[in-house]
N, C-alpha and C. Protein backbone atom coordinates (compact mmCIF):
# COMPACT_ATOMS: atom_id res chain seq x y z
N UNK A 1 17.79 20.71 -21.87
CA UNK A 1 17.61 21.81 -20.95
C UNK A 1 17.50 23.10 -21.77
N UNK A 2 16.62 23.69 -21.22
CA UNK A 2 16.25 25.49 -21.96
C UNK A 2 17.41 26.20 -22.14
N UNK A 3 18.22 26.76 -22.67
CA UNK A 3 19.70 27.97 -22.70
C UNK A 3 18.56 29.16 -22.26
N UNK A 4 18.91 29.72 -21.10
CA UNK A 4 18.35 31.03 -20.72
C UNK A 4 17.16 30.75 -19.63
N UNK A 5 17.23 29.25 -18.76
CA UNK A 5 16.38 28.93 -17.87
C UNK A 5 16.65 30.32 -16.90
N UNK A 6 17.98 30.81 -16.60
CA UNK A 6 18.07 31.80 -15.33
C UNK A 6 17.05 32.83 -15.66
N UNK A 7 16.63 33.03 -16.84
CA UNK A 7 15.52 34.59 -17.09
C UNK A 7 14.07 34.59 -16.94
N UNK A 8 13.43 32.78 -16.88
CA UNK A 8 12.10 32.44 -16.49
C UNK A 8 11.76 32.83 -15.86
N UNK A 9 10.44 33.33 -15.46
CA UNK A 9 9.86 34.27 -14.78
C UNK A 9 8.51 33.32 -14.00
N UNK A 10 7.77 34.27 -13.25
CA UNK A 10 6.08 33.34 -13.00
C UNK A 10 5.53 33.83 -13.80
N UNK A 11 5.64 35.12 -15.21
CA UNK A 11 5.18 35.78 -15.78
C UNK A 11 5.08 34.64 -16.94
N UNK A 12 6.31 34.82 -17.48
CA UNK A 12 6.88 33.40 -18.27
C UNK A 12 5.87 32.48 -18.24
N UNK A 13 6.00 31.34 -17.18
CA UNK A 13 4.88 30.00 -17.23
C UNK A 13 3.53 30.41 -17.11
N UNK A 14 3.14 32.06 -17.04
CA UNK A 14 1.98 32.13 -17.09
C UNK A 14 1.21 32.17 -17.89
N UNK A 15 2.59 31.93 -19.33
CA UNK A 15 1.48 32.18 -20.41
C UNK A 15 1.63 30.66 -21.28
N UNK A 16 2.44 30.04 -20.47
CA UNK A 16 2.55 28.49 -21.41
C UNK A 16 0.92 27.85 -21.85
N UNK A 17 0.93 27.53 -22.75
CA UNK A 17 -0.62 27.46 -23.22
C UNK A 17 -0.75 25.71 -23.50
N UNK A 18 0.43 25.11 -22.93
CA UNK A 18 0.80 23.54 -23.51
C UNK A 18 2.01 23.06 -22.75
N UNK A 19 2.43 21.63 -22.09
CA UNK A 19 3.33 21.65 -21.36
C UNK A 19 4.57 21.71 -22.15
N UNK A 20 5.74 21.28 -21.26
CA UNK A 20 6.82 22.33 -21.87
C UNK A 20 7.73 20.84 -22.15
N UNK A 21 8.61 21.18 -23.40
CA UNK A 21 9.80 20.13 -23.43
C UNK A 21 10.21 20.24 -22.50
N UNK A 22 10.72 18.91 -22.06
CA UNK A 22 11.89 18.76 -21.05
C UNK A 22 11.64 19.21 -19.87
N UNK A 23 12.25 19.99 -19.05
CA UNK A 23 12.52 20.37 -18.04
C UNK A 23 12.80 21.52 -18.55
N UNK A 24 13.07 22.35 -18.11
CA UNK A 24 13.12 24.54 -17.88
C UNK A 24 14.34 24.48 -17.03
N UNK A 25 14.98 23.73 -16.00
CA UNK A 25 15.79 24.40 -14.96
C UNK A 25 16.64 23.08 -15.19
N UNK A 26 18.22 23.07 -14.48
CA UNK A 26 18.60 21.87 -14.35
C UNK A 26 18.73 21.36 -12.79
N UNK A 27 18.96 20.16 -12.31
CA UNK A 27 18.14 20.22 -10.73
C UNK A 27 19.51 20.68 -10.04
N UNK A 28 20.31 21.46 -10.18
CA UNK A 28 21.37 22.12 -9.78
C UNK A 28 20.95 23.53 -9.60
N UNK A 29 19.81 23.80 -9.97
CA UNK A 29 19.27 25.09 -9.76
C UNK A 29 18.68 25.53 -8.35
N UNK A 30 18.20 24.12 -7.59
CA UNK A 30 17.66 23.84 -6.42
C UNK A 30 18.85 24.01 -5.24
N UNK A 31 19.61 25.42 -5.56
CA UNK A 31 20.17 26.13 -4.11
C UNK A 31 20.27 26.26 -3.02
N UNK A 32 18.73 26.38 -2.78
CA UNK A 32 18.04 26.44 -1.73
C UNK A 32 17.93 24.75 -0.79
N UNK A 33 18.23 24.15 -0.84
CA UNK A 33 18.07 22.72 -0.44
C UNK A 33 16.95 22.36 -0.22
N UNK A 34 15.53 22.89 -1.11
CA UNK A 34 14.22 22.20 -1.16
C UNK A 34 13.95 20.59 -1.05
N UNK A 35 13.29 20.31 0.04
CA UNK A 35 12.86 18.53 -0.26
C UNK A 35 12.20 18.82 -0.21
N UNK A 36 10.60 17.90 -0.72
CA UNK A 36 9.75 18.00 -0.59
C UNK A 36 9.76 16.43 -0.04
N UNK A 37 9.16 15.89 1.38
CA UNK A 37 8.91 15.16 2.33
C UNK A 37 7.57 14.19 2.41
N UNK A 38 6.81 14.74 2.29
CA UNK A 38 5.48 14.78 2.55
C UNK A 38 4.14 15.19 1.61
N UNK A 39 3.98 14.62 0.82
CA UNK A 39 2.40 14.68 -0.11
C UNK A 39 1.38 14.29 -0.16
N UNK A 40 0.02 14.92 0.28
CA UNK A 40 -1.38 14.23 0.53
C UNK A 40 -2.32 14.86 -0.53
N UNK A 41 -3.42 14.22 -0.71
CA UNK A 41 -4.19 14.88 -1.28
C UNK A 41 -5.74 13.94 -1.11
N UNK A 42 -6.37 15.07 -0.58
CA UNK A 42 -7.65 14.25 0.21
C UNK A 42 -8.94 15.14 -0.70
N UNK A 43 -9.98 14.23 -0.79
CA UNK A 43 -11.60 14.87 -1.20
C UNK A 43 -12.08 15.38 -0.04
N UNK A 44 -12.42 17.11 0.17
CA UNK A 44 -12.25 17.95 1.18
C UNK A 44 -13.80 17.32 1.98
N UNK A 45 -15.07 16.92 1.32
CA UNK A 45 -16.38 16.43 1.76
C UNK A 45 -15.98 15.53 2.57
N UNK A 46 -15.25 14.23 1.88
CA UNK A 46 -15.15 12.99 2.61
C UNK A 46 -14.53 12.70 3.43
N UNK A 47 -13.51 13.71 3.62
CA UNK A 47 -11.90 13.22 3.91
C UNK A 47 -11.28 12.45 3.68
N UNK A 48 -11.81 11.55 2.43
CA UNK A 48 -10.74 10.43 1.70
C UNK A 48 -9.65 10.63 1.01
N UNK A 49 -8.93 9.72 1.74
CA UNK A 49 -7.24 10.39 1.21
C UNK A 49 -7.54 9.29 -0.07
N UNK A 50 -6.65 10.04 -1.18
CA UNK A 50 -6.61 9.56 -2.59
C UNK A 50 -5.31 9.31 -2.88
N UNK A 51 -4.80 10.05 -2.02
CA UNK A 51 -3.21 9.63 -2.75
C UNK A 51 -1.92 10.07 -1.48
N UNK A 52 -1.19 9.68 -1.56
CA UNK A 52 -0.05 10.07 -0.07
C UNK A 52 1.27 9.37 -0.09
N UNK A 53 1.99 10.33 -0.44
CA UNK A 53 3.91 9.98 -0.28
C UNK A 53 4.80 9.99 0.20
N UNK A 54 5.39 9.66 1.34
CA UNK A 54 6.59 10.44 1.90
C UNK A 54 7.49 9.02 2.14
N UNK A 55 8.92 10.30 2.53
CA UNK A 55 9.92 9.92 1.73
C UNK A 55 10.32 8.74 3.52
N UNK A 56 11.23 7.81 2.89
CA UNK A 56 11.23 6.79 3.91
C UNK A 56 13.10 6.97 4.51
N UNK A 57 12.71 7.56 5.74
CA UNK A 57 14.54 8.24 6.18
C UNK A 57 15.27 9.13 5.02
N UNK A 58 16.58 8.61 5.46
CA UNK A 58 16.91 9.84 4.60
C UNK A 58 17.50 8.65 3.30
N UNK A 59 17.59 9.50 2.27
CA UNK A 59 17.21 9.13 0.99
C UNK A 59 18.64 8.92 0.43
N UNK A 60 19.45 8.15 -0.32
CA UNK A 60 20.82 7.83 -0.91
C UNK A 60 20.63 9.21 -1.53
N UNK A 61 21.93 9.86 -1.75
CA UNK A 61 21.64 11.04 -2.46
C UNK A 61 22.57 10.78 -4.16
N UNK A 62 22.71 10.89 -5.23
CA UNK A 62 23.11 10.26 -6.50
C UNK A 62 24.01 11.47 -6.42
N UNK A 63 25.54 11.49 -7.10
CA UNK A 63 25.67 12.87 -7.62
C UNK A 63 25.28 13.18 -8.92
N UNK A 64 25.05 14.42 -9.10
CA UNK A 64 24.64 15.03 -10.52
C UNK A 64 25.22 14.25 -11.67
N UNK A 65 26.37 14.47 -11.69
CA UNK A 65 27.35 13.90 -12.75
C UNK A 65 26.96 12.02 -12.87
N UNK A 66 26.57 11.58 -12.16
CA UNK A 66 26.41 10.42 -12.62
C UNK A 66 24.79 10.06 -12.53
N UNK A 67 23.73 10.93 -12.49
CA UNK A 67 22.55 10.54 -13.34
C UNK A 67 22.18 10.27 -14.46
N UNK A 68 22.11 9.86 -14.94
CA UNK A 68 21.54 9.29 -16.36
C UNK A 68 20.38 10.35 -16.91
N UNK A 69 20.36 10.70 -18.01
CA UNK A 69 18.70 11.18 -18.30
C UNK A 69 17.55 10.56 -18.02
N UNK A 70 17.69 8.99 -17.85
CA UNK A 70 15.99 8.61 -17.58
C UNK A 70 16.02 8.73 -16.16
N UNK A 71 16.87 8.52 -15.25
CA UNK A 71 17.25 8.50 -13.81
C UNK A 71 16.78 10.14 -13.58
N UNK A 72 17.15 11.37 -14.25
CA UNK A 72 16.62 12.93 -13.78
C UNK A 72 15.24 12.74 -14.29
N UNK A 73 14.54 12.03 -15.10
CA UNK A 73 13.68 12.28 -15.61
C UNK A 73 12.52 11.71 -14.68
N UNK A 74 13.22 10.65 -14.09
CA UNK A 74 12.19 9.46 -12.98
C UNK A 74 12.05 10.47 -12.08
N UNK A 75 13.11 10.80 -11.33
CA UNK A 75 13.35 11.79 -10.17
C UNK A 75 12.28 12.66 -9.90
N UNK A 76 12.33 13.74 -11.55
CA UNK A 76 11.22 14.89 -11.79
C UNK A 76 10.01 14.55 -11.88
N UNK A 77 9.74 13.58 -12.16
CA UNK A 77 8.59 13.18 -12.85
C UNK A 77 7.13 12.29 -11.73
N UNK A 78 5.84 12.36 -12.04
CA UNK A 78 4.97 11.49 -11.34
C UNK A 78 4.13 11.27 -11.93
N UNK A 79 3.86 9.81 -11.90
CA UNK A 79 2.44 9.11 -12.71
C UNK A 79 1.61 9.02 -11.68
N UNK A 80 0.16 9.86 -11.61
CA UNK A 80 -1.01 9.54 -10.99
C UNK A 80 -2.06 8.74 -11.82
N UNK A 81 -2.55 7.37 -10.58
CA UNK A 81 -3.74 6.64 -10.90
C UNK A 81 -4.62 7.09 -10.25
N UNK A 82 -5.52 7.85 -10.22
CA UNK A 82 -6.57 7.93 -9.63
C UNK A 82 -8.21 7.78 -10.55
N UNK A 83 -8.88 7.05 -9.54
CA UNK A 83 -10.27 6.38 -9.80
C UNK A 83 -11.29 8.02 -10.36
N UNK A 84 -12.44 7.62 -11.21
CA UNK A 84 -12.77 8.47 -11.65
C UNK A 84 -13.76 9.45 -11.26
N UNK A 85 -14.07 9.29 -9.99
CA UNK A 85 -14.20 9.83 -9.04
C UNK A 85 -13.95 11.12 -8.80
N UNK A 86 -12.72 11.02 -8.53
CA UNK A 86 -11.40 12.27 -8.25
C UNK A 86 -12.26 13.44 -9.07
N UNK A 87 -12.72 13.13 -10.42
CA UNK A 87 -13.00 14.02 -11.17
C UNK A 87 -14.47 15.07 -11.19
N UNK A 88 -14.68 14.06 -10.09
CA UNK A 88 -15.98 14.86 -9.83
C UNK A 88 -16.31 15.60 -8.02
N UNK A 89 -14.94 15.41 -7.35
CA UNK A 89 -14.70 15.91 -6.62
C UNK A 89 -15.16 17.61 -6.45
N UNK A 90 -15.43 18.28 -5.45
CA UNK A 90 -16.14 19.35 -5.25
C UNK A 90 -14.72 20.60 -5.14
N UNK A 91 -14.03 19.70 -3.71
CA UNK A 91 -13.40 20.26 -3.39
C UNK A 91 -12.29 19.38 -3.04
N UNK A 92 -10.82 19.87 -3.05
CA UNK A 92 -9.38 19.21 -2.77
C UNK A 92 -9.14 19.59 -1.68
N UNK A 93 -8.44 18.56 -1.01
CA UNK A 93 -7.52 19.59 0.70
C UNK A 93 -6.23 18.65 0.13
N UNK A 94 -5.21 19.80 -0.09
CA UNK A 94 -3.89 18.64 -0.19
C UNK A 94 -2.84 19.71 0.56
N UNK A 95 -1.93 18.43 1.12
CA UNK A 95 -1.00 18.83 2.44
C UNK A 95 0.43 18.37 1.82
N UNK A 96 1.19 19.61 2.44
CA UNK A 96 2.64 19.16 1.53
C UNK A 96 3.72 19.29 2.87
N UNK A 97 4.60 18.18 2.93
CA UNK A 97 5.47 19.00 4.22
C UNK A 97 6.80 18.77 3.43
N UNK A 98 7.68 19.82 3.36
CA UNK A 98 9.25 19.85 3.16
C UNK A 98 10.26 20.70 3.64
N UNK A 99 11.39 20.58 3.89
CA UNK A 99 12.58 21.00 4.27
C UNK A 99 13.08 21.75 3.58
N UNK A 100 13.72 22.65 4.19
CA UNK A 100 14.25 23.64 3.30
C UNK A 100 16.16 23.66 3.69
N UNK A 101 17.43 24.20 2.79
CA UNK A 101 18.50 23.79 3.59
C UNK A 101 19.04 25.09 4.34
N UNK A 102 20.30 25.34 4.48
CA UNK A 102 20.80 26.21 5.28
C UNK A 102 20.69 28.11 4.83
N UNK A 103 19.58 27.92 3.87
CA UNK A 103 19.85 29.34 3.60
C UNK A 103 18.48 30.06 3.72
N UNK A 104 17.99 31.12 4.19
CA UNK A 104 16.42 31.83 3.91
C UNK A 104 15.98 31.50 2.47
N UNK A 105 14.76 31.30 2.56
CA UNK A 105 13.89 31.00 1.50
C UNK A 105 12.76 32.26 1.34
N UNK A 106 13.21 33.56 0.72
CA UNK A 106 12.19 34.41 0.49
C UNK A 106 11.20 34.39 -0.49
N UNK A 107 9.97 34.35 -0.37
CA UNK A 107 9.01 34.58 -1.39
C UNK A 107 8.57 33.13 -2.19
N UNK A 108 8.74 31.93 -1.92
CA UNK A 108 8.83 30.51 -2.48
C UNK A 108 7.28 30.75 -2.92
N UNK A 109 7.02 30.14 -4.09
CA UNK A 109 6.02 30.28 -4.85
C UNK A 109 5.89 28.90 -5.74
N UNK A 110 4.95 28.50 -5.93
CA UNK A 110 4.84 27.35 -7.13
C UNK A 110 3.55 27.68 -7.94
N UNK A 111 3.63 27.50 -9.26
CA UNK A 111 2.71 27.62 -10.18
C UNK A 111 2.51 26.65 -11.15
N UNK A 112 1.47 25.79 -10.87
CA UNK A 112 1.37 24.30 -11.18
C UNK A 112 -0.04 24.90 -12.63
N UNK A 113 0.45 24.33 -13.65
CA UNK A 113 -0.16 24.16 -15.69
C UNK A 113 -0.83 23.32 -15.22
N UNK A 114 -2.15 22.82 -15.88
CA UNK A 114 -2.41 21.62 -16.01
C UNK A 114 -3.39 21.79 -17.62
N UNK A 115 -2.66 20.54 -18.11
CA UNK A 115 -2.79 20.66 -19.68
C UNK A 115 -3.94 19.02 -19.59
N UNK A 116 -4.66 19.31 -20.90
CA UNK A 116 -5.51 18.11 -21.95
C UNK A 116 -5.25 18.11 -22.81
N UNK A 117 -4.67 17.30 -23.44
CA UNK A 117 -4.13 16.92 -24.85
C UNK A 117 -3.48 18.40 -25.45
N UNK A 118 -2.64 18.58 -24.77
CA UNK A 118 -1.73 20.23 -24.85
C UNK A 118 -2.73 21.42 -24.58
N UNK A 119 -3.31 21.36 -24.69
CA UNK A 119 -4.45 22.63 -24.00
C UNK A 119 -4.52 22.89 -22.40
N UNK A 120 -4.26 24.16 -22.21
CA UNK A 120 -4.59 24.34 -20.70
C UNK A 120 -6.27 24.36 -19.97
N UNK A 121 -5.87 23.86 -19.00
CA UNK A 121 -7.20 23.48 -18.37
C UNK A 121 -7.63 24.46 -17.03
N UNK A 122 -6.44 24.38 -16.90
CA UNK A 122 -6.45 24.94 -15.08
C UNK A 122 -5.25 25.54 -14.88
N UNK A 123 -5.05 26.51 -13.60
CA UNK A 123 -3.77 26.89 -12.99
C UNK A 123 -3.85 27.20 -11.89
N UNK A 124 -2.99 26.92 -11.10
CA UNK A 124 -2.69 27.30 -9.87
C UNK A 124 -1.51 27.88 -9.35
N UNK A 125 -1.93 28.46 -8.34
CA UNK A 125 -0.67 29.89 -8.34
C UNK A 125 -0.88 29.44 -6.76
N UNK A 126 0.38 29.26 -6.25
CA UNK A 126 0.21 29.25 -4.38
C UNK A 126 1.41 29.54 -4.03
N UNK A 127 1.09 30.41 -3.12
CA UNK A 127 2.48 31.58 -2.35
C UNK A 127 2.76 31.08 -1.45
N UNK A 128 4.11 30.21 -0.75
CA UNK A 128 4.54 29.77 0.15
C UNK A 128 4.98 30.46 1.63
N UNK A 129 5.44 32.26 0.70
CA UNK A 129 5.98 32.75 1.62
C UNK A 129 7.25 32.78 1.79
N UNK A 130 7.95 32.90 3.19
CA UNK A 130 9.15 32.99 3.64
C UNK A 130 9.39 31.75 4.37
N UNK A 131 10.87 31.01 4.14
CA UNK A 131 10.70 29.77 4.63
C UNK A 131 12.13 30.22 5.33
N UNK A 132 12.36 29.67 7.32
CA UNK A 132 13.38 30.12 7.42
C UNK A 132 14.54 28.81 7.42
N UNK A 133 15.74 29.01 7.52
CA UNK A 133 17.19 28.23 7.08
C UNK A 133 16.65 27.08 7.95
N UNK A 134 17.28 26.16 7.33
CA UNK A 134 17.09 24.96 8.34
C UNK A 134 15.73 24.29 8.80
N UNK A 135 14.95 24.99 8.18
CA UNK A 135 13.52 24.62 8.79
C UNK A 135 12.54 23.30 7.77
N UNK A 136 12.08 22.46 8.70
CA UNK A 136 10.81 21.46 8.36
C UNK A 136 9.47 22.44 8.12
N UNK A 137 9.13 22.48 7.19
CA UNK A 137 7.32 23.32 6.96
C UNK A 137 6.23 22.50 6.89
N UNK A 138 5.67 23.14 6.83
CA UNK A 138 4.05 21.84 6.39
C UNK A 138 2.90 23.74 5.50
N UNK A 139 2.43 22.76 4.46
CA UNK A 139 1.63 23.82 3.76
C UNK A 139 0.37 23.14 3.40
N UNK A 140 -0.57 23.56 3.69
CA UNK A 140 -2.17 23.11 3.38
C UNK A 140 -3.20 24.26 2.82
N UNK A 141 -3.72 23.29 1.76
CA UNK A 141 -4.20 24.37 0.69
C UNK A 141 -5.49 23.30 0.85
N UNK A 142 -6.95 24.25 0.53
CA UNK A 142 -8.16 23.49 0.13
C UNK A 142 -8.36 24.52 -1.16
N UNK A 143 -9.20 23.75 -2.16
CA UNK A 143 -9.50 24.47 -3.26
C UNK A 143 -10.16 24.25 -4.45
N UNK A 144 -11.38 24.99 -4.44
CA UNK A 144 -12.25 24.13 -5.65
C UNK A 144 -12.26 23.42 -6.34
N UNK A 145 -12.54 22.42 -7.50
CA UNK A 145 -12.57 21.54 -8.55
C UNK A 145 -13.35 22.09 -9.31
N UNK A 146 -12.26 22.03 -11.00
CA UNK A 146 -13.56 22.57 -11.94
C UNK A 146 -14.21 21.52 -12.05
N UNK A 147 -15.82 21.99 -12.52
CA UNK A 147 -17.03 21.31 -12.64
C UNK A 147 -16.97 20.56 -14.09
N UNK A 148 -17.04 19.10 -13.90
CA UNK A 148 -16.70 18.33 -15.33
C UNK A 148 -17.82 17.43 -15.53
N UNK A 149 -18.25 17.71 -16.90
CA UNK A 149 -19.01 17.14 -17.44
C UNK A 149 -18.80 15.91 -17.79
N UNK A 150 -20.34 15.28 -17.81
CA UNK A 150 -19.74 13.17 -17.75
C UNK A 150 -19.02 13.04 -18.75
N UNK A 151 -19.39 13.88 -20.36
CA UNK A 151 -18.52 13.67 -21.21
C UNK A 151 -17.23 14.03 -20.93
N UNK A 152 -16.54 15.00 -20.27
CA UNK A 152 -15.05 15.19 -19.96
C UNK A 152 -14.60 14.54 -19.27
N UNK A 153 -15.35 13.47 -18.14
CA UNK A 153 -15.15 12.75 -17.37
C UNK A 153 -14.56 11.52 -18.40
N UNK A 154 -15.57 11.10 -19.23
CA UNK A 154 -15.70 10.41 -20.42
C UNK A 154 -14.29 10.36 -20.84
N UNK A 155 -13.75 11.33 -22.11
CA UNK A 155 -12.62 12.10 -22.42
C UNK A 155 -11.54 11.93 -21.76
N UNK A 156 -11.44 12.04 -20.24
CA UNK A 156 -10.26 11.75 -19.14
C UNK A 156 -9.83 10.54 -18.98
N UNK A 157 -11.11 9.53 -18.93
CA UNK A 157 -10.67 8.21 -18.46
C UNK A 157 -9.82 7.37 -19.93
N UNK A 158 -10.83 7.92 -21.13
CA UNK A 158 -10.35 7.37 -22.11
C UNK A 158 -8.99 7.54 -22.64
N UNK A 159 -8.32 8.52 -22.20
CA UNK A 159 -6.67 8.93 -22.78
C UNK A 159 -6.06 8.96 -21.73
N UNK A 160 -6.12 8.17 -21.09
CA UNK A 160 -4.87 7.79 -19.99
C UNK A 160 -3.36 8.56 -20.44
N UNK A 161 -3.11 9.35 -19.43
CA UNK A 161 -2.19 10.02 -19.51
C UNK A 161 -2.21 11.44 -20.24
N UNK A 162 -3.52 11.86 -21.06
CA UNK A 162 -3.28 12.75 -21.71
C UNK A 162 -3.65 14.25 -20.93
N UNK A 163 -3.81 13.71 -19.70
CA UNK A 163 -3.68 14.90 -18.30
C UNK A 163 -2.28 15.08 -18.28
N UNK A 164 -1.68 16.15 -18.21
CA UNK A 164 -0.52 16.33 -17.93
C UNK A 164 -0.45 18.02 -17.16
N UNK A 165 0.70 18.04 -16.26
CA UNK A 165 1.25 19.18 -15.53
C UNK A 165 2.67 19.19 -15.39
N UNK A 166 2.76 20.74 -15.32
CA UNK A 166 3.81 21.30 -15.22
C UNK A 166 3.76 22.00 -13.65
N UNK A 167 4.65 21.70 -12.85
CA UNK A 167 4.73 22.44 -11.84
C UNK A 167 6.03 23.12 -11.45
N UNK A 168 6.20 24.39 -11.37
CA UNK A 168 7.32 25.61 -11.43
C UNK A 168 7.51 25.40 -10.37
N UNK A 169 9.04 26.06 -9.77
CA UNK A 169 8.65 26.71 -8.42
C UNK A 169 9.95 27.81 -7.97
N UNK A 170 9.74 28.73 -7.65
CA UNK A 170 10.48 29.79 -7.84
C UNK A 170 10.33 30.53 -6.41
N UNK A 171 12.16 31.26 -5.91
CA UNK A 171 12.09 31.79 -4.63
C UNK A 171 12.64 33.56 -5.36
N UNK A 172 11.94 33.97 -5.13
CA UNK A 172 11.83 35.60 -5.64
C UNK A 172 12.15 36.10 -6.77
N UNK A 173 10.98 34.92 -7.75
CA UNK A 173 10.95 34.83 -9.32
C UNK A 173 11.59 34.58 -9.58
N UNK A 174 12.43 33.73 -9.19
CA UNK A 174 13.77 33.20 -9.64
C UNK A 174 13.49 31.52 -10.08
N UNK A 175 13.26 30.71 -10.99
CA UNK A 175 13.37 29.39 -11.33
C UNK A 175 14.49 28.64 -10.59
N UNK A 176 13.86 27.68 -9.94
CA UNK A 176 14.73 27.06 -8.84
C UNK A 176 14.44 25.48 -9.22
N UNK A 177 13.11 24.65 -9.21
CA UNK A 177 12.57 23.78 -9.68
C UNK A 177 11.70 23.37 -10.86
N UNK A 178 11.97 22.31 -11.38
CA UNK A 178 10.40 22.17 -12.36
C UNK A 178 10.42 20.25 -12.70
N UNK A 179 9.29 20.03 -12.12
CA UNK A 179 8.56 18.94 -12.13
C UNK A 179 7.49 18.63 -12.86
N UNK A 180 7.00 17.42 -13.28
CA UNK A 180 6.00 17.22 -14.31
C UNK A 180 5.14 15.91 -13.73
N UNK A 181 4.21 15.94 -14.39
CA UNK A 181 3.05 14.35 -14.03
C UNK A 181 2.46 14.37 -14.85
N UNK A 182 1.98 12.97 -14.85
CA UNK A 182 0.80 12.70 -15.68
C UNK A 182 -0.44 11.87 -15.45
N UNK A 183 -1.82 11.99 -15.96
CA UNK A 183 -1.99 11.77 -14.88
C UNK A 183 -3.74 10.67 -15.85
N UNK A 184 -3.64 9.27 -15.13
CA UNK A 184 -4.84 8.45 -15.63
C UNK A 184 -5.86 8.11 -14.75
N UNK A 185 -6.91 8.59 -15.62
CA UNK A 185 -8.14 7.80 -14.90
C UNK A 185 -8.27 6.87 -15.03
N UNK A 186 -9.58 5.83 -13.91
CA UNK A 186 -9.96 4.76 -14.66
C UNK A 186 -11.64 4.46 -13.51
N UNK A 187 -12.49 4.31 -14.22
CA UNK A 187 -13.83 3.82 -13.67
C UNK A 187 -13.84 3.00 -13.16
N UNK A 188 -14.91 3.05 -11.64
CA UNK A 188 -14.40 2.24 -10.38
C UNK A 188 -15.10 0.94 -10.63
């Protein structure tokens, strides 16, 4: 874990140029009682869903003290398979629904890296807003795809896994979460 995660900023991950050791926050930072419930992500032309998660009732909860490091690491963490396709997608529509716990959620923000072989590729910055106590949300975002050449297409499928992201997420610049993926192609 980072010494000095409380001072991370969106300024901070804005300049990460490569994903980050470890984790940035410890999941005791998550105050706010964030779940995230609900994950879609559809090709905005087709409406083909590509990928979709949610969580099944309510979930055993572990205490802190007795996770293991690979157990926080599973937790944080997501391996995407998606066909190679995905990559030539125009446009994304992806839908997120989660809970928030007993306290206001001002300003919730996430700012999702996405790295190639440590190089940044892309970023995304999406403002959640104000989330109130106690409340179920739902958030839907559509949003371009960069334009990839067959050779990068090429490049993607061949290094399985060497897609990787960092995704922040912070309630009035404050580091609250941080999650990671990785992510393989493969030709249909």
């Amino acid at each position: 874990m980072k010494e000095g995660w409380q001072k991370i900023t969106p300024q901070d991950v804005l300049t990460y140029e490569k994903p980050t050791d470890g984790f940035l926050c410890p999941l005791n930072a998550n105050t706010y009682g964030i779940e995230f419930l609900e994950f879609e992500i559809k090709d905005y032309d087709s409406n083909k869903c590509v990928f979709k998660v949610a969580r099944d009732g309510e979930a055993d909860v572990i205490p802190e003290h007795m996770l293991t490091p690979e157990m926080e690491e599973a937790m944080r963490s997501v391996r995407y398979h998606f066909d190679a396709d995905f990559l030539r997608f125009k446009t994304v529509r992806t839908s997120l629904k989660f809970s928030v716990g007993e306290n206001p959620v001002p300003n919730f923000r996430m700012i999702e890296r996405h790295y190639f072989k440590d190089k940044l590729i892309r970023n995304y910055d999406f403002p959640f807003g104000f989330c109130i106590p106690n409340s179920t949300n739902s958030w839907e975002t559509i949003y371009p795809m960069p334009e990839n050449s067959e050779e990068d297409i090429a490049e993607f499928v061949n290094n399985p896994y060497g897609h990787k992201s960092d995704s922040f997420y912070f309630v009035d610049d404050k580091l609250i979460m941080h999650n990671k993926a990785e992510y393989a192609f493969t030709q249909p």
